[in-house]
PDB file of N, CA and C in Angstrom:
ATOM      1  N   UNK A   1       0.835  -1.152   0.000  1.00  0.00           N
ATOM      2  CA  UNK A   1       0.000   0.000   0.000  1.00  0.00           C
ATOM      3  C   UNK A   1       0.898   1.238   0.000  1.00  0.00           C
ATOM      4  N   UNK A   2       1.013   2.048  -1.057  1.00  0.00           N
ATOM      5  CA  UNK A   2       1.398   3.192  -1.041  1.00  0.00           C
ATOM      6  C   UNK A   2       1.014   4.072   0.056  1.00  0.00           C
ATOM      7  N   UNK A   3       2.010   5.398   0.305  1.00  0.00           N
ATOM      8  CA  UNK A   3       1.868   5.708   1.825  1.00  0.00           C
ATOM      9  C   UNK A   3       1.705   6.947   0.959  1.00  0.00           C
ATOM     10  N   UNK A   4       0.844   7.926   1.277  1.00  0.00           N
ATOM     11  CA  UNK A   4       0.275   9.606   1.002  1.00  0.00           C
ATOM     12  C   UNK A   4       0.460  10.389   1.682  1.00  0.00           C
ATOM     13  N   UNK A   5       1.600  11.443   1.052  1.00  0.00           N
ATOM     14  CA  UNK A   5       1.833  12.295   1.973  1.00  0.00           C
ATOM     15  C   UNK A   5       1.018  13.553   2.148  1.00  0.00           C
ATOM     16  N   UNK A   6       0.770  14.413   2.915  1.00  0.00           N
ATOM     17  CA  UNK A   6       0.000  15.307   3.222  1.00  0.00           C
ATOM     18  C   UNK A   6       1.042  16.465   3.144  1.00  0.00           C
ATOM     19  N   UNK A   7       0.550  17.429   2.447  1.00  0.00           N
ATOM     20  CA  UNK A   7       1.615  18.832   2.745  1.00  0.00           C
ATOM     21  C   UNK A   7       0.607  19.428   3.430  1.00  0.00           C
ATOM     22  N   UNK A   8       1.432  20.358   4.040  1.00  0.00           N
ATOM     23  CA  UNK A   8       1.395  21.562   5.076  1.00  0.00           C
ATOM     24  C   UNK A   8       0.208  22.569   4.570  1.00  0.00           C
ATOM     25  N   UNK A   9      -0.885  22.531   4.777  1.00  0.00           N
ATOM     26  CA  UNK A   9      -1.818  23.788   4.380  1.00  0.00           C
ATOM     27  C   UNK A   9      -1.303  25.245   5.428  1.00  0.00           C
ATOM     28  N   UNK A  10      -1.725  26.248   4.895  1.00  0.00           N
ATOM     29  CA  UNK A  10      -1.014  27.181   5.557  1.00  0.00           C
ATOM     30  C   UNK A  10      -2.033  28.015   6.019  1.00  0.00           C
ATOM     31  N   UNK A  11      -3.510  27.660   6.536  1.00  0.00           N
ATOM     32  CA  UNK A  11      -4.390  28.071   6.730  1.00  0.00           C
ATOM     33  C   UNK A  11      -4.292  28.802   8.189  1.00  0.00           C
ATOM     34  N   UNK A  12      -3.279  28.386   8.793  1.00  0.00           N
ATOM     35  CA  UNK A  12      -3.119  28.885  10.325  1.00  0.00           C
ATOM     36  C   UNK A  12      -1.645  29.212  10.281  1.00  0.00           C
ATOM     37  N   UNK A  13      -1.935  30.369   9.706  1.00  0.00           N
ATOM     38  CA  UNK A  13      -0.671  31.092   9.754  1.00  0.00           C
ATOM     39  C   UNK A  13      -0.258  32.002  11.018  1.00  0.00           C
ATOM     40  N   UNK A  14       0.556  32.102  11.576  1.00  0.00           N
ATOM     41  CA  UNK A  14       1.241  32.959  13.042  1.00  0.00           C
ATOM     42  C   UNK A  14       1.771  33.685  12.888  1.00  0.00           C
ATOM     43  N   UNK A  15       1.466  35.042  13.356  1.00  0.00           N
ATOM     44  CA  UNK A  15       2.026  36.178  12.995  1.00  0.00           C
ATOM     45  C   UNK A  15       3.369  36.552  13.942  1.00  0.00           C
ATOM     46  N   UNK A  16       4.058  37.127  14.131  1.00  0.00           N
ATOM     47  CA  UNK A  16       5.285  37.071  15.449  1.00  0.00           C
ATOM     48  C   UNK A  16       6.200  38.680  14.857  1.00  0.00           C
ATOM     49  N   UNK A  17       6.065  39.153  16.182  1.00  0.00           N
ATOM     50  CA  UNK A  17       6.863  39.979  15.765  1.00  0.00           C
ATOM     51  C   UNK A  17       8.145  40.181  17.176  1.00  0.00           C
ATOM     52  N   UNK A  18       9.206  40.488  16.875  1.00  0.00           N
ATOM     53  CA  UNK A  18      10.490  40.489  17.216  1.00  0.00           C
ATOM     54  C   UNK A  18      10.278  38.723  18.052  1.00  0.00           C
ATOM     55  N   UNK A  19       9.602  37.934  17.405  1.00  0.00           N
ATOM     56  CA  UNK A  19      10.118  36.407  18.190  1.00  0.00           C
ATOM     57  C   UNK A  19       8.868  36.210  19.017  1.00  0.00           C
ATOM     58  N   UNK A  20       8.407  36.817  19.259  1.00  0.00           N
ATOM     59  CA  UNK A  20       6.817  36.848  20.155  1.00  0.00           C
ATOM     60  C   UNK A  20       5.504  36.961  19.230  1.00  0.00           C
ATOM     61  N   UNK A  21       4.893  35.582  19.502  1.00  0.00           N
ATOM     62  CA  UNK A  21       3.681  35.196  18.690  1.00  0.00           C
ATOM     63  C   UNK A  21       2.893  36.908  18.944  1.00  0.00           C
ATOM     64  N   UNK A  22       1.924  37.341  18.479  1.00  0.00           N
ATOM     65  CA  UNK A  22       0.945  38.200  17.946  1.00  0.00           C
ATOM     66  C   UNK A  22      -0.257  38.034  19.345  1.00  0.00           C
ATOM     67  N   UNK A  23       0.354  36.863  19.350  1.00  0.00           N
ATOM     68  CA  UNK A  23      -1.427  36.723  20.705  1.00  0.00           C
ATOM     69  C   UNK A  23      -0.475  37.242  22.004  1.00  0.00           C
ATOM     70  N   UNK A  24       0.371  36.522  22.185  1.00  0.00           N
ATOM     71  CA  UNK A  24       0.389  36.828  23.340  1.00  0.00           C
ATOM     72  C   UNK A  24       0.952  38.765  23.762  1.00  0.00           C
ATOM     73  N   UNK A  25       1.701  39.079  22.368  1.00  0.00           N
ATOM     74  CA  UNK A  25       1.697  40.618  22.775  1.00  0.00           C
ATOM     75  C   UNK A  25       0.193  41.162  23.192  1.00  0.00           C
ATOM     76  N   UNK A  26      -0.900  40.925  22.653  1.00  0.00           N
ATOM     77  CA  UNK A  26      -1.858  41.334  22.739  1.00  0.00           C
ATOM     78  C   UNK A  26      -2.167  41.054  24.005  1.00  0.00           C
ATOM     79  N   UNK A  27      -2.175  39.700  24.672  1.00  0.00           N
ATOM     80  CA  UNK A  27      -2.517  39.884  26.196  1.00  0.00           C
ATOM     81  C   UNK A  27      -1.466  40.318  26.843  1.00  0.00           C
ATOM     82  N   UNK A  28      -0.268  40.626  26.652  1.00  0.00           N
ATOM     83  CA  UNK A  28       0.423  41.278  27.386  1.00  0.00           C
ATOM     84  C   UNK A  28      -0.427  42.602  27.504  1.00  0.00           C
ATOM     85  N   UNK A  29      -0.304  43.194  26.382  1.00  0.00           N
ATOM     86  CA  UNK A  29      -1.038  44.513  26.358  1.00  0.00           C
ATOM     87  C   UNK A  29      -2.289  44.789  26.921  1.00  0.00           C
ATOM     88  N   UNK A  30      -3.443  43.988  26.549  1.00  0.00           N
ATOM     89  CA  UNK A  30      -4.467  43.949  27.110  1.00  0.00           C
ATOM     90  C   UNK A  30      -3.810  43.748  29.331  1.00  0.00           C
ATOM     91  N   UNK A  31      -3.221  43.077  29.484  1.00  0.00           N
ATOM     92  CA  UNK A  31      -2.727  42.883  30.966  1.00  0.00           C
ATOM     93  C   UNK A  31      -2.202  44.165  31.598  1.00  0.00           C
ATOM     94  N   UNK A  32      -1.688  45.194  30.787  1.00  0.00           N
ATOM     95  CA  UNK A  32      -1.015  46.179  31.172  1.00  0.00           C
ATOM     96  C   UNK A  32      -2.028  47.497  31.349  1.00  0.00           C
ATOM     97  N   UNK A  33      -2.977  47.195  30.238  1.00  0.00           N
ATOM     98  CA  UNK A  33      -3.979  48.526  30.459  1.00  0.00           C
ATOM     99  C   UNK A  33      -4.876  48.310  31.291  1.00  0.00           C
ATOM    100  N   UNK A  34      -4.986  46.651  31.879  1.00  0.00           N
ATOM    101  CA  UNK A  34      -6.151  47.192  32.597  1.00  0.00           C
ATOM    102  C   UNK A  34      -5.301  47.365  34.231  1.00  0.00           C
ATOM    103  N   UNK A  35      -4.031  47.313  34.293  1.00  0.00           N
ATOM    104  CA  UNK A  35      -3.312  47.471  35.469  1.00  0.00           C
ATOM    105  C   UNK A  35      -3.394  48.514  35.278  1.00  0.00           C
ATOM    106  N   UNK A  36      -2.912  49.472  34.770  1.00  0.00           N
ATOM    107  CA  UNK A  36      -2.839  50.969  34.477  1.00  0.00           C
ATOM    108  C   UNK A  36      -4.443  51.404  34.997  1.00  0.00           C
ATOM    109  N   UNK A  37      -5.663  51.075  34.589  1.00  0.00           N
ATOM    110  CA  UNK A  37      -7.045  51.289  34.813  1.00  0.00           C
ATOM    111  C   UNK A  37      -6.832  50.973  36.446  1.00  0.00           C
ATOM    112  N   UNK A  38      -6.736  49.879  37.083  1.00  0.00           N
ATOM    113  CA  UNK A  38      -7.021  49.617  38.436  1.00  0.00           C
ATOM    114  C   UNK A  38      -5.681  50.919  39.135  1.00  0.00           C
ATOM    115  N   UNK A  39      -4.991  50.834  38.618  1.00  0.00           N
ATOM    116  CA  UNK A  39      -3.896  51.911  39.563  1.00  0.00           C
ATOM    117  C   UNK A  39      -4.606  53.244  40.022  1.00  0.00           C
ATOM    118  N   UNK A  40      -5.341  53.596  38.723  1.00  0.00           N
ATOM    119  CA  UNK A  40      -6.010  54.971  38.266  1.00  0.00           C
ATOM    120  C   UNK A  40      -7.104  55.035  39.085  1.00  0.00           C
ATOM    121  N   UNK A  41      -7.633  54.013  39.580  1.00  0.00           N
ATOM    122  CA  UNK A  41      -8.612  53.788  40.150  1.00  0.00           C
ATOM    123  C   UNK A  41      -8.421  53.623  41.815  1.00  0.00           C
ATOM    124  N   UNK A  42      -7.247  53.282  41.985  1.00  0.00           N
ATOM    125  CA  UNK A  42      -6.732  53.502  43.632  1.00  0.00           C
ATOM    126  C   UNK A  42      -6.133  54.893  43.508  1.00  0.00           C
ATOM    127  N   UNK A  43      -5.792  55.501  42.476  1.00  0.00           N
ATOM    128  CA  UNK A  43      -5.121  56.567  43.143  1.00  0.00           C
ATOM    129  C   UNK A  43      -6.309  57.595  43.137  1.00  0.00           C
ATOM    130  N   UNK A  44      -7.300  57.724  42.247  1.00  0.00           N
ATOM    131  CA  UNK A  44      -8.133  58.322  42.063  1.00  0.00           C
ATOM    132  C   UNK A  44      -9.309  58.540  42.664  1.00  0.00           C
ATOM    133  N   UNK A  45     -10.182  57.239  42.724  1.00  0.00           N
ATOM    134  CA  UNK A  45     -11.284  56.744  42.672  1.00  0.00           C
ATOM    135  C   UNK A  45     -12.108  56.619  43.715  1.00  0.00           C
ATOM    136  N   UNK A  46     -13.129  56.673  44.683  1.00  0.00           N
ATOM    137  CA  UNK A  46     -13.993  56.990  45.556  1.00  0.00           C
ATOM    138  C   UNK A  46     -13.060  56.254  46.768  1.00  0.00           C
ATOM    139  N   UNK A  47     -12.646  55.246  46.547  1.00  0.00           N
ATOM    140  CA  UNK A  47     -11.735  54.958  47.942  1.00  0.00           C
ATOM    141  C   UNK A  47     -10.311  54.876  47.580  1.00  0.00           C
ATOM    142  N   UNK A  48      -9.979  56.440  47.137  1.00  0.00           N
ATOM    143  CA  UNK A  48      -8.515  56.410  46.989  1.00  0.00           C
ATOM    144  C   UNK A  48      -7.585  56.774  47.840  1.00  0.00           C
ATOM    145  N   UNK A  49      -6.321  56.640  47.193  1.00  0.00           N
ATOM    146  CA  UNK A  49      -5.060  57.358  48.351  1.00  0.00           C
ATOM    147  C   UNK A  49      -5.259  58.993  48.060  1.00  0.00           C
ATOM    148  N   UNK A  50      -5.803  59.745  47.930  1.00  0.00           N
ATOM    149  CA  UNK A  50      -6.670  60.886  47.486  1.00  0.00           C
ATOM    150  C   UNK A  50      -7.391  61.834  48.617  1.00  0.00           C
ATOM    151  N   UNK A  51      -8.416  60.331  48.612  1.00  0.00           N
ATOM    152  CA  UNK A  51      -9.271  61.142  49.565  1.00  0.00           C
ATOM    153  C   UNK A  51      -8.548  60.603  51.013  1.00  0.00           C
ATOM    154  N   UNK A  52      -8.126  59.501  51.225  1.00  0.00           N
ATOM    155  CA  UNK A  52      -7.189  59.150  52.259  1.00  0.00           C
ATOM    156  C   UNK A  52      -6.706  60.625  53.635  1.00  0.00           C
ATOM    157  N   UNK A  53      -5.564  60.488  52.258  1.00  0.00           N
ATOM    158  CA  UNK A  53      -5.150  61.645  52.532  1.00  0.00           C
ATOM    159  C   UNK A  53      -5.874  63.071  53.201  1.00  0.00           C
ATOM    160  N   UNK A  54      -7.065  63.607  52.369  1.00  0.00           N
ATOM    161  CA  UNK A  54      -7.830  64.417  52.344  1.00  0.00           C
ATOM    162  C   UNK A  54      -8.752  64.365  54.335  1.00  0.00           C
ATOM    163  N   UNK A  55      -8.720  62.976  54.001  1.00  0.00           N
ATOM    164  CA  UNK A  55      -9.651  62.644  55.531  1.00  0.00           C
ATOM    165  C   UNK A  55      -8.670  63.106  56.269  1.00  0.00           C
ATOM    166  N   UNK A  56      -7.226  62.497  56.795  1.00  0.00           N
ATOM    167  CA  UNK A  56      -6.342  62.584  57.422  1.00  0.00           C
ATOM    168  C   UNK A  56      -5.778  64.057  57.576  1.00  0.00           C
ATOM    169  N   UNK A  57      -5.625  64.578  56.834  1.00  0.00           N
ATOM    170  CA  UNK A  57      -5.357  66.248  56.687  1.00  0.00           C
ATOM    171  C   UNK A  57      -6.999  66.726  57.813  1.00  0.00           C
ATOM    172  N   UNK A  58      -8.187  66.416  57.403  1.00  0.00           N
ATOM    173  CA  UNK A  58      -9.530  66.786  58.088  1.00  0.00           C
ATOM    174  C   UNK A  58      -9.180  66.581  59.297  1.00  0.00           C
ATOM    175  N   UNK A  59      -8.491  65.278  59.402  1.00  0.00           N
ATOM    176  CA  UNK A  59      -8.933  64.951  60.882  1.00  0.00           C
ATOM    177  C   UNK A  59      -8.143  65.621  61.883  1.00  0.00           C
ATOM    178  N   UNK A  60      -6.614  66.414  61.601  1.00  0.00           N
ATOM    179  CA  UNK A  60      -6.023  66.798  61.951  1.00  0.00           C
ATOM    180  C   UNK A  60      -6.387  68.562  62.485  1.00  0.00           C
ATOM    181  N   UNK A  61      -7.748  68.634  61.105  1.00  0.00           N
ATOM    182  CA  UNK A  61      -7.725  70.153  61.626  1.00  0.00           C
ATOM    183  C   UNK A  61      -9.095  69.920  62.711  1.00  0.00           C
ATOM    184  N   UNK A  62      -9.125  68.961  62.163  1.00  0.00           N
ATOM    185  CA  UNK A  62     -10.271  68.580  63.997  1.00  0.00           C
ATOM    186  C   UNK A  62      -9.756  68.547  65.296  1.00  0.00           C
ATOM    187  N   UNK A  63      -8.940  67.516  65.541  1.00  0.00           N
ATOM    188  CA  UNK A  63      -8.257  67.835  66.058  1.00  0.00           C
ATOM    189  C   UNK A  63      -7.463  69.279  67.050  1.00  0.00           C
ATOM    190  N   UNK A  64      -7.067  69.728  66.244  1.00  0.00           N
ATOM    191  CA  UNK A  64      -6.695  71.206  66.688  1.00  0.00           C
ATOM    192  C   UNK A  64      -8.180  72.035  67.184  1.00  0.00           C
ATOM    193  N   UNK A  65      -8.665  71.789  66.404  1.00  0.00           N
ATOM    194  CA  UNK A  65     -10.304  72.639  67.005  1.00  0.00           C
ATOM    195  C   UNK A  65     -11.070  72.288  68.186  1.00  0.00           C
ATOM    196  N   UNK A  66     -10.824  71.035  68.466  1.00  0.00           N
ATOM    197  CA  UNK A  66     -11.097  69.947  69.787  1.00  0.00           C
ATOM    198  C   UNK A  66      -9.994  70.624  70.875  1.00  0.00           C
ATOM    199  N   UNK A  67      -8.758  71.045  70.443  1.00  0.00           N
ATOM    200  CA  UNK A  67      -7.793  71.351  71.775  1.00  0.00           C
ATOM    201  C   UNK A  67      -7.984  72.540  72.010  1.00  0.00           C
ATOM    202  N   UNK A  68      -8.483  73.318  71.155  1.00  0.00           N
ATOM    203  CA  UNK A  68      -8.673  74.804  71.313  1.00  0.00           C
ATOM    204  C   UNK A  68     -10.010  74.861  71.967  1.00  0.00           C
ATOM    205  N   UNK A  69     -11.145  73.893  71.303  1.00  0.00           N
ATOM    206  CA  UNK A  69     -12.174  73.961  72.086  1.00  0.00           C
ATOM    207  C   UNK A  69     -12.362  74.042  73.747  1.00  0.00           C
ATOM    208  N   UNK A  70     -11.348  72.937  73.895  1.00  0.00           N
ATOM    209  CA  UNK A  70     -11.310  72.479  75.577  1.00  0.00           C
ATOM    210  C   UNK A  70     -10.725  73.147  75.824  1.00  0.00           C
ATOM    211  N   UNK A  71      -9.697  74.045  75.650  1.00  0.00           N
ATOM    212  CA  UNK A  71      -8.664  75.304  76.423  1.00  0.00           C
ATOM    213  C   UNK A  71      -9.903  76.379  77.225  1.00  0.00           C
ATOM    214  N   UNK A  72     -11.114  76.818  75.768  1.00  0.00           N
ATOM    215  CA  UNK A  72     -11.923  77.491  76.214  1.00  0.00           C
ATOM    216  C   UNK A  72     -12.895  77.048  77.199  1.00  0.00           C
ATOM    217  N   UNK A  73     -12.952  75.989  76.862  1.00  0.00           N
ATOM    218  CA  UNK A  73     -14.585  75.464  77.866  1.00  0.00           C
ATOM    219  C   UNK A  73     -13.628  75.507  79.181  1.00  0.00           C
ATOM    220  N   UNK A  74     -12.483  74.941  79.578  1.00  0.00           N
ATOM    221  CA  UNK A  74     -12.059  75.223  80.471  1.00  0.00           C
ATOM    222  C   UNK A  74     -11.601  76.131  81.486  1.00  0.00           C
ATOM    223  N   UNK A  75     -11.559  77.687  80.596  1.00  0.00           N
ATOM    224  CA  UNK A  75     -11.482  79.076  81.113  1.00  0.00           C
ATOM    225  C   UNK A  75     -12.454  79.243  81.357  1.00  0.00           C
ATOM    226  N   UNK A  76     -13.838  79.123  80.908  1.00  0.00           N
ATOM    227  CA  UNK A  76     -14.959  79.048  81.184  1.00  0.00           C
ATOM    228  C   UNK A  76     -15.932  78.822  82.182  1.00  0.00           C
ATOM    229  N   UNK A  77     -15.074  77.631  82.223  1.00  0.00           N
ATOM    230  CA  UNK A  77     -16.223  76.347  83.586  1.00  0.00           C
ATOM    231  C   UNK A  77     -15.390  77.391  84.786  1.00  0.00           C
ATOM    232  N   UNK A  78     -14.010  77.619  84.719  1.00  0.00           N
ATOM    233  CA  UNK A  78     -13.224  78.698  85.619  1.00  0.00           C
ATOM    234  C   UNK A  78     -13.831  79.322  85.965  1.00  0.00           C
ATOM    235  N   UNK A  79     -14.305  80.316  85.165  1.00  0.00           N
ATOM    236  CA  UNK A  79     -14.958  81.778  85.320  1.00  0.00           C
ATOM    237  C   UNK A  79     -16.328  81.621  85.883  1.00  0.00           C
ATOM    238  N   UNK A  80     -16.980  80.344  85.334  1.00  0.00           N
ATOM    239  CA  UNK A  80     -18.592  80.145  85.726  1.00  0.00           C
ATOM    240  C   UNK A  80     -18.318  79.780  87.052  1.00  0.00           C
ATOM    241  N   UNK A  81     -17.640  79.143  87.929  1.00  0.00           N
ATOM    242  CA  UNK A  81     -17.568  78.446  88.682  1.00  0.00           C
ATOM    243  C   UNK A  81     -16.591  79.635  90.240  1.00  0.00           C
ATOM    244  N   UNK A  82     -15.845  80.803  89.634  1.00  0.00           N
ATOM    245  CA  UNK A  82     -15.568  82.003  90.804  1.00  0.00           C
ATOM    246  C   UNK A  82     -16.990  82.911  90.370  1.00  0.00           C
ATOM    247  N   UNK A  83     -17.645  82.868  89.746  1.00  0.00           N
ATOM    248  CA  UNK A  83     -18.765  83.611  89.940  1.00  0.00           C
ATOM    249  C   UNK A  83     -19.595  83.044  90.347  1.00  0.00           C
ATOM    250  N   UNK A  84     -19.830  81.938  90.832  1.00  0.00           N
ATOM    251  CA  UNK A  84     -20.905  81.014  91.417  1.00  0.00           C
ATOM    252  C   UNK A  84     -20.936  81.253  92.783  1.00  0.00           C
ATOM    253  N   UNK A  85     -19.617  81.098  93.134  1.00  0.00           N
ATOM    254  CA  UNK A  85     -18.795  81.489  94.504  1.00  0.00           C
ATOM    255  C   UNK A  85     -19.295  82.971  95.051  1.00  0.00           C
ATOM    256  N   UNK A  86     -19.074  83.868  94.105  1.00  0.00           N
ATOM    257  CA  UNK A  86     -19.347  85.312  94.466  1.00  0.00           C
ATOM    258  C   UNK A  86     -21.164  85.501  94.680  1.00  0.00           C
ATOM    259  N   UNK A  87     -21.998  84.734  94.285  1.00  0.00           N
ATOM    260  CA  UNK A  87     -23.243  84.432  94.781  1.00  0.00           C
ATOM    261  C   UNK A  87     -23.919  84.159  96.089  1.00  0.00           C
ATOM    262  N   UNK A  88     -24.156  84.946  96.371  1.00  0.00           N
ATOM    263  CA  UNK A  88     -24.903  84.762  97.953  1.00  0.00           C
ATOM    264  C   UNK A  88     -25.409  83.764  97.652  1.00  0.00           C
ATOM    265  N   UNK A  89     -25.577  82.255  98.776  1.00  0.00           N
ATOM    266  CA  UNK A  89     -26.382  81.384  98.611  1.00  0.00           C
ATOM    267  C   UNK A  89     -27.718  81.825  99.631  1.00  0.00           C
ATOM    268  N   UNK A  90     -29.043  80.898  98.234  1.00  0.00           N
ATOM    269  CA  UNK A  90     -30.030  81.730  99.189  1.00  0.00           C
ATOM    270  C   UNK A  90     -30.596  80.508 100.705  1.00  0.00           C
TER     271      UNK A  90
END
């Protein structure tokens, strides 16, 4: 029985450029933009290092407004408290 050889159809041809098939640059690429998207999205985005920041800066000027607050309430309760004194009790 004669044996039949088959040649090579070239129907699935591979594209490659510098040595790297065509597909996989593409998911490289596709892999890189959507890292770039999620980065953009932490640095940016409703729970970012952004507003982070932004809170932390807030909380600081709270802070200060809380120590200044109590400096006063405390001269205060002072003052309310030798004039209470200066009150005839009835």
């Amino acid at each position: 029985m004669p044996e039949i050889e088959v040649a090579p159809t070239e129907k699935h041809r591979s594209f490659a450029l510098f040595g790297i098939p065509l597909q996989r640059i593409v998911v490289a690429l596709l892999a890189v933009v959507a890292l770039g998207i999620y980065a953009g999205v932490l640095l940016f985005g409703p729970n970012s290092l952004t507003v982070l920041l932004g809170l932390e800066e807030q909380r600081t000027t709270y802070e200060r407004h809380i120590k200044i607050l109590k400096t006063q309430n405390a001269a205060l309760q002072k003052e309310y408290f030798e004039l209470k004194q200066l009150e005839p009790e009835p």
